[in-house]
C-alpha atoms as a PDB file:
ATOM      1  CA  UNK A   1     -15.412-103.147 -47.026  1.00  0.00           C
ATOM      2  CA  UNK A   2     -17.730-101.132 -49.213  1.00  0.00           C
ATOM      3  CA  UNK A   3     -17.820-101.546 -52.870  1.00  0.00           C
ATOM      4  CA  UNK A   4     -19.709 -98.589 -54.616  1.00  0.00           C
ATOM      5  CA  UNK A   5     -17.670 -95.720 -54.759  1.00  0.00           C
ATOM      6  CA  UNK A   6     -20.706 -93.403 -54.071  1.00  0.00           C
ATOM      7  CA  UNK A   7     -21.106 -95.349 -50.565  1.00  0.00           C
ATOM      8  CA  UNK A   8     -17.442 -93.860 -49.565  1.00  0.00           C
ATOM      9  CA  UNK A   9     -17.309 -90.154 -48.606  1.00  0.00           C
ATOM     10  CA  UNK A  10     -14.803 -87.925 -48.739  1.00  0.00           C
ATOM     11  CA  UNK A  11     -13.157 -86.812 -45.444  1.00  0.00           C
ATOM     12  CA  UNK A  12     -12.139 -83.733 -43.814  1.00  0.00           C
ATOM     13  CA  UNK A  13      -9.681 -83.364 -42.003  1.00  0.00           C
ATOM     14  CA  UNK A  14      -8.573 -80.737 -40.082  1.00  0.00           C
ATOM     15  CA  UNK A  15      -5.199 -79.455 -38.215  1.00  0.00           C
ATOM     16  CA  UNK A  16      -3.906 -82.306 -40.147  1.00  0.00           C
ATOM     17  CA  UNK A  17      -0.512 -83.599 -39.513  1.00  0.00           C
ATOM     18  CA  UNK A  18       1.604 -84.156 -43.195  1.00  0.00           C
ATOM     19  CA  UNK A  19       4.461 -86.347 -43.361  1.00  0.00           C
ATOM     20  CA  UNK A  20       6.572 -87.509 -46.022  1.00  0.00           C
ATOM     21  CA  UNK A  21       5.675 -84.266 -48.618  1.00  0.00           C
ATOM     22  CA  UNK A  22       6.359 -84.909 -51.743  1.00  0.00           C
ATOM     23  CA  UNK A  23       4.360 -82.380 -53.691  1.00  0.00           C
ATOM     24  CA  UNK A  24       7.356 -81.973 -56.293  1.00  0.00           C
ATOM     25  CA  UNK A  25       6.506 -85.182 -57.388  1.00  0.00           C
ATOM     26  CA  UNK A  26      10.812 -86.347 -56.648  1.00  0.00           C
ATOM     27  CA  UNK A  27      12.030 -89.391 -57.819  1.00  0.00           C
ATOM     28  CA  UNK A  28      12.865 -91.252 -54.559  1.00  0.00           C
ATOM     29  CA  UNK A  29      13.434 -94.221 -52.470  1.00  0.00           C
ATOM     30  CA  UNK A  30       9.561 -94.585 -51.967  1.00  0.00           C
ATOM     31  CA  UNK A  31       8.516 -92.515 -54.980  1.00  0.00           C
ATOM     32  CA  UNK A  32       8.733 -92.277 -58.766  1.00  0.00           C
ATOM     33  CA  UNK A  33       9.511 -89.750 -60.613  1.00  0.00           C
ATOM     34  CA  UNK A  34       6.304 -87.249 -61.512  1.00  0.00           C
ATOM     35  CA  UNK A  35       4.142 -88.720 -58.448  1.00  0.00           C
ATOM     36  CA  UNK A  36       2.974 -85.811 -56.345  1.00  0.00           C
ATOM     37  CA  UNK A  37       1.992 -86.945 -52.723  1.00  0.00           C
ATOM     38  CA  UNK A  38       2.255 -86.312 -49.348  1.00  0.00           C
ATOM     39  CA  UNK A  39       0.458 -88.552 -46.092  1.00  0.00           C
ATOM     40  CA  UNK A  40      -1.362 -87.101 -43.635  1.00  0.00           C
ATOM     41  CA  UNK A  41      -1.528 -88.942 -39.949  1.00  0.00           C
ATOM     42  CA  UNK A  42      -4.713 -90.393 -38.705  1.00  0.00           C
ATOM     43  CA  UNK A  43      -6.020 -90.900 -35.041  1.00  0.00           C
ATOM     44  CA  UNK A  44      -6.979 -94.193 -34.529  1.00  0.00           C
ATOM     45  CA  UNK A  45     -10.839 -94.205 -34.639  1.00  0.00           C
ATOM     46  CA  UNK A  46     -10.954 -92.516 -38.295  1.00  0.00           C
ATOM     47  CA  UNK A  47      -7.938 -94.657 -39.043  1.00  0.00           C
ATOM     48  CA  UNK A  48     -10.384 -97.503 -38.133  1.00  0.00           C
ATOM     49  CA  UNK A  49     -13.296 -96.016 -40.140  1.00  0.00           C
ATOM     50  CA  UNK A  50     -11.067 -95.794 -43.155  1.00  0.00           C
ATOM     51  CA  UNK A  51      -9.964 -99.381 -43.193  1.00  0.00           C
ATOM     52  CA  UNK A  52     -13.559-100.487 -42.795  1.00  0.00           C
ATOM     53  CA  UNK A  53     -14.122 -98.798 -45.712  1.00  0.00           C
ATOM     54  CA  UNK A  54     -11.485 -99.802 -48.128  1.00  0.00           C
ATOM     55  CA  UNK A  55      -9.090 -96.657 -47.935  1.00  0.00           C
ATOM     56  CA  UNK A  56      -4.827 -97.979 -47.667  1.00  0.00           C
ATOM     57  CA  UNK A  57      -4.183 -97.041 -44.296  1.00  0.00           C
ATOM     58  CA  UNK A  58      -0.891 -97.764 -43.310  1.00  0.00           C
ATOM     59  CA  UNK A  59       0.913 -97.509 -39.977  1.00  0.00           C
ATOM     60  CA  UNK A  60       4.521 -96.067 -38.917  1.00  0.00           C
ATOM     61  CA  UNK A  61       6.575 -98.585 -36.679  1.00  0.00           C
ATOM     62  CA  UNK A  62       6.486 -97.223 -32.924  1.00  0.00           C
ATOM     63  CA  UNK A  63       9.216 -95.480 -31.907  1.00  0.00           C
ATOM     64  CA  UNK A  64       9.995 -96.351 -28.547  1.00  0.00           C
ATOM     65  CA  UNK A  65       8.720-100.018 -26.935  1.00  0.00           C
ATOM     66  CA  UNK A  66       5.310 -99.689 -25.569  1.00  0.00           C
ATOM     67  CA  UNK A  67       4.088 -97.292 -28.257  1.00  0.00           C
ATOM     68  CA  UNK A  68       1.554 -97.969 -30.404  1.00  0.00           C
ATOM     69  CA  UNK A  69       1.756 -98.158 -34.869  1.00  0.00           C
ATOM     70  CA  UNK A  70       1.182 -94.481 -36.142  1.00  0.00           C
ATOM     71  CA  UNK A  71      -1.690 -94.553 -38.634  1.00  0.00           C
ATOM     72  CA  UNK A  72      -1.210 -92.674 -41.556  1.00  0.00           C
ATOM     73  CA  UNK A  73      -2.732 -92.482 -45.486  1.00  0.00           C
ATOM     74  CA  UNK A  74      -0.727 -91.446 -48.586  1.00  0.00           C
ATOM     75  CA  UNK A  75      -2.817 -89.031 -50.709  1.00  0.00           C
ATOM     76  CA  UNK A  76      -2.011 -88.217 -54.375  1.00  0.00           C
ATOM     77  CA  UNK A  77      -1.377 -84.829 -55.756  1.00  0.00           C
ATOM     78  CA  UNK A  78      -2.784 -85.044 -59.372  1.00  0.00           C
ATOM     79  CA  UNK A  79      -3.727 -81.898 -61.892  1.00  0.00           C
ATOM     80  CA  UNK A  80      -4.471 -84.046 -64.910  1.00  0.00           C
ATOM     81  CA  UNK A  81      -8.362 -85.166 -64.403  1.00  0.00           C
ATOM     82  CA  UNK A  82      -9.609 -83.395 -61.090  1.00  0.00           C
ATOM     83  CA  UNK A  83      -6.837 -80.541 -59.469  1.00  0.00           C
ATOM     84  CA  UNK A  84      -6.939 -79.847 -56.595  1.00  0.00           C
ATOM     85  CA  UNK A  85      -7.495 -76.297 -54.579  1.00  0.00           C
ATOM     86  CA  UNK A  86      -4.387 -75.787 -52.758  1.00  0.00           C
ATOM     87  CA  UNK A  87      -4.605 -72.288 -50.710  1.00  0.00           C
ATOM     88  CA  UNK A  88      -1.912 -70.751 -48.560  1.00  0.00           C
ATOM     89  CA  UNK A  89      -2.577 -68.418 -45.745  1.00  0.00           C
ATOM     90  CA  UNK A  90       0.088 -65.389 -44.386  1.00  0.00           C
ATOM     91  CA  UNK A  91      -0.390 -62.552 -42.689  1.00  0.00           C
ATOM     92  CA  UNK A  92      -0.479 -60.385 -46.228  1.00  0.00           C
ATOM     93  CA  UNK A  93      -3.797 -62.452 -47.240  1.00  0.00           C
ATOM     94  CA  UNK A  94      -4.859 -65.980 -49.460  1.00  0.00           C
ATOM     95  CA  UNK A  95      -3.268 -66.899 -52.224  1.00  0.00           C
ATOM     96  CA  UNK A  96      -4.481 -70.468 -54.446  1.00  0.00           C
ATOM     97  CA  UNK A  97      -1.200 -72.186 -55.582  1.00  0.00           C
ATOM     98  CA  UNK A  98      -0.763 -73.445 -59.492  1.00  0.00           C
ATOM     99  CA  UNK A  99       0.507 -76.873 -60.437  1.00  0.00           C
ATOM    100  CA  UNK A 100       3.784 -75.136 -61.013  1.00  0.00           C
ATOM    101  CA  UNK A 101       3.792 -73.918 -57.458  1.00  0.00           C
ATOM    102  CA  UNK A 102       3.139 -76.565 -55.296  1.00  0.00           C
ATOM    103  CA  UNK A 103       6.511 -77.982 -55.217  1.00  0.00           C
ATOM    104  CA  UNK A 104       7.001 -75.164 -52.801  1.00  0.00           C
ATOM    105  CA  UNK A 105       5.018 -76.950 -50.429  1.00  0.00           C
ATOM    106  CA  UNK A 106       7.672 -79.386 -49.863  1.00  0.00           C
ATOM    107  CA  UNK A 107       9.817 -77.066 -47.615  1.00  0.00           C
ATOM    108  CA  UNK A 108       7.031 -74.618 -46.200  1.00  0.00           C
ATOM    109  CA  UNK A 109       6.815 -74.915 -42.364  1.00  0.00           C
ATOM    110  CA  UNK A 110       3.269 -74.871 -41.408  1.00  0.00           C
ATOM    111  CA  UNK A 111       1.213 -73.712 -38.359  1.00  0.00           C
ATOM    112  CA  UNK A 112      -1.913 -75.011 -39.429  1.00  0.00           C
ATOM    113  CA  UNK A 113      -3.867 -77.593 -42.282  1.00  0.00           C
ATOM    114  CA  UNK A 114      -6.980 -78.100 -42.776  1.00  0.00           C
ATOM    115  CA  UNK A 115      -7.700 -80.994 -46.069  1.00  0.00           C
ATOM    116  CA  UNK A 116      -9.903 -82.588 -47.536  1.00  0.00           C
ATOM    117  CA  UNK A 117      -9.341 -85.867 -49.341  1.00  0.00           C
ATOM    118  CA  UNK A 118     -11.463 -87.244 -51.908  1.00  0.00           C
ATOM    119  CA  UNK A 119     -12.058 -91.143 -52.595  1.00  0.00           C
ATOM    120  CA  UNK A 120     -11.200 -93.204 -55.479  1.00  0.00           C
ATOM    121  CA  UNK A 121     -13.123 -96.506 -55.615  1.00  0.00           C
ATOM    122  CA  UNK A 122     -10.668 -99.154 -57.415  1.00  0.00           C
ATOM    123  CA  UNK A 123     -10.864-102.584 -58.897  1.00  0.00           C
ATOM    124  CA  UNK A 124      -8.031-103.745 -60.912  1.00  0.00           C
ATOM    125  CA  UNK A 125      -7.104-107.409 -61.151  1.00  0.00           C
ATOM    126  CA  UNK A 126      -9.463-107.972 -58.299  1.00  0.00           C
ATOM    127  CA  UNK A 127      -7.583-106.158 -56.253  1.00  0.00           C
ATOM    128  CA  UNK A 128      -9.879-103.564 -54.396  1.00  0.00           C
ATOM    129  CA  UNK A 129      -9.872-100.565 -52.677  1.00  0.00           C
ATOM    130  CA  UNK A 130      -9.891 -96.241 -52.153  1.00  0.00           C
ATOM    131  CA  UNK A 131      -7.457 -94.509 -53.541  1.00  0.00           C
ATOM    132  CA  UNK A 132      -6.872 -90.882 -51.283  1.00  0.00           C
ATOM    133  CA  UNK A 133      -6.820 -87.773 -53.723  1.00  0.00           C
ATOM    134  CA  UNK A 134      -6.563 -83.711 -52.598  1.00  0.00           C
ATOM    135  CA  UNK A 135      -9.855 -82.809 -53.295  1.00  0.00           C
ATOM    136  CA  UNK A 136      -9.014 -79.262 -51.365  1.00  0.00           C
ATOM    137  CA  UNK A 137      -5.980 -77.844 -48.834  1.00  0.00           C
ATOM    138  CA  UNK A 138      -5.428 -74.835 -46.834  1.00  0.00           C
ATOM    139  CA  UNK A 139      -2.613 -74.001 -45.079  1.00  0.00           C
ATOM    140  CA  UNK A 140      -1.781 -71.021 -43.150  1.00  0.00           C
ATOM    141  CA  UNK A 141       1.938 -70.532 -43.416  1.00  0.00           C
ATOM    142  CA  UNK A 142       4.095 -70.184 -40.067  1.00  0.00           C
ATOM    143  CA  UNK A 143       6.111 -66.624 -40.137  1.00  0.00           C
ATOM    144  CA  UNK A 144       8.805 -65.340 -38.367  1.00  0.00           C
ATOM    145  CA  UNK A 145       9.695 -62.379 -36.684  1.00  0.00           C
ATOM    146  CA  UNK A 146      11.289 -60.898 -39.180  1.00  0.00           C
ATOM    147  CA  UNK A 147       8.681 -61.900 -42.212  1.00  0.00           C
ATOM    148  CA  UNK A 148       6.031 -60.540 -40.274  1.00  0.00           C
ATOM    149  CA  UNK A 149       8.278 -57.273 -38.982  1.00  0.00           C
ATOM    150  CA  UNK A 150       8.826 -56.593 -42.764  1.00  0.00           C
ATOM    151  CA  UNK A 151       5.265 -58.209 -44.342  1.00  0.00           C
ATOM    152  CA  UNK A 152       4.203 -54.872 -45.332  1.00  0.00           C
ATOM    153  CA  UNK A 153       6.987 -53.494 -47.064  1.00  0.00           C
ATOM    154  CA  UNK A 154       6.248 -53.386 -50.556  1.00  0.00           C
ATOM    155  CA  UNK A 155       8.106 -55.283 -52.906  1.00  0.00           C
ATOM    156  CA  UNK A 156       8.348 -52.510 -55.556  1.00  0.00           C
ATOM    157  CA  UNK A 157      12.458 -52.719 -55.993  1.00  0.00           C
ATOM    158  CA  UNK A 158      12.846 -56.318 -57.382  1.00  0.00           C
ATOM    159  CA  UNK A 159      12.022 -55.682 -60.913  1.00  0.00           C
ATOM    160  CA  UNK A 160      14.861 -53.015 -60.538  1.00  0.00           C
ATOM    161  CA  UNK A 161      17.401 -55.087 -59.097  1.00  0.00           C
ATOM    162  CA  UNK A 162      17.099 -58.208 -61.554  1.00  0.00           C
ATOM    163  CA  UNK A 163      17.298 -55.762 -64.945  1.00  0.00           C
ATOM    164  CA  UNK A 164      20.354 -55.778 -67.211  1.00  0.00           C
ATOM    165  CA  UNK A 165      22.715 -53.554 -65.472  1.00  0.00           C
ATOM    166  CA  UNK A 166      24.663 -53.019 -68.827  1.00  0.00           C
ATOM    167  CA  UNK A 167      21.564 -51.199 -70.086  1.00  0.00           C
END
């Protein structure tokens, strides 16, 4: 394992496969309240790579006999020292989502993301290791039919339809 945190790179990676979103930061089972995360599955070589190097890879329990552990790291989601750029892609253009907005990101259905994790060299108690952090995500949205039938219609009638009908 290496020990200087400018010996561990950050990784890339893309067409990346999340599980377990959490960027809402919901009190849960697995989760405290306020902690923003989400993990992101890992083929087996950079799974590997990672462990060599100190990152908390962890692995899902096969689901059928014969199958092999899933490998998978938990990334945090923080805004406080270093936030992240989270971007989401449609067919209307980019837009970069605020700390306020990535809760969103819990439900969206994706077609494609591309991240890239930053390291976080630890040593606390003697306990060492790399922390994963969003360093950078973007993710093109999947879209229906009907989104992308009515995509360019423009949205000029909601002001109208949410003001005080009393007057």
């Amino acid at each position: 394992m290496r020990t200087n945190e400018e010996e561990v790179s950050s990784i890339v990676i893309e067409n990346a496969r999340l599980i377990f979103r959490n960027f809402s930061g919901e009190e849960g089972r697995f989760n405290s309240k306020g902690n923003r995360n989400f993990c992101v599955l890992l083929e087996d070589d950079l799974a590997r790579d990672l462990e060599d190097d100190g990152w908390n890879v962890k692995y899902l329990k096969p689901r059928e006999e014969g199958d092999e552990p899933q490998p998978y790291l938990q990334v945090k989601v923080r805004f406080d020292n270093y936030p992240p750029k989270i971007v989401i892609i449609t067919s209307k253009g980019k837009r970069q989502l605020d700390e306020d907005e990535v809760k969103n990101l819990d439900w969206f259905i994706f077609d494609k993301v591309d991240v890239k994790i930053r390291p976080y060299t630890y040593d606390i108690n003697g306990k060492k290791g790399v922390a994963a952090y969003l360093k950078t995500m973007y993710a093109i949205l999947m879209e229906d039919e009907l989104e992308l039938k009515y995509a360019d219609v423009e949205d000029s009638a909601q002001s109208s339809l949410f003001n005080d009908i009393d007057g």
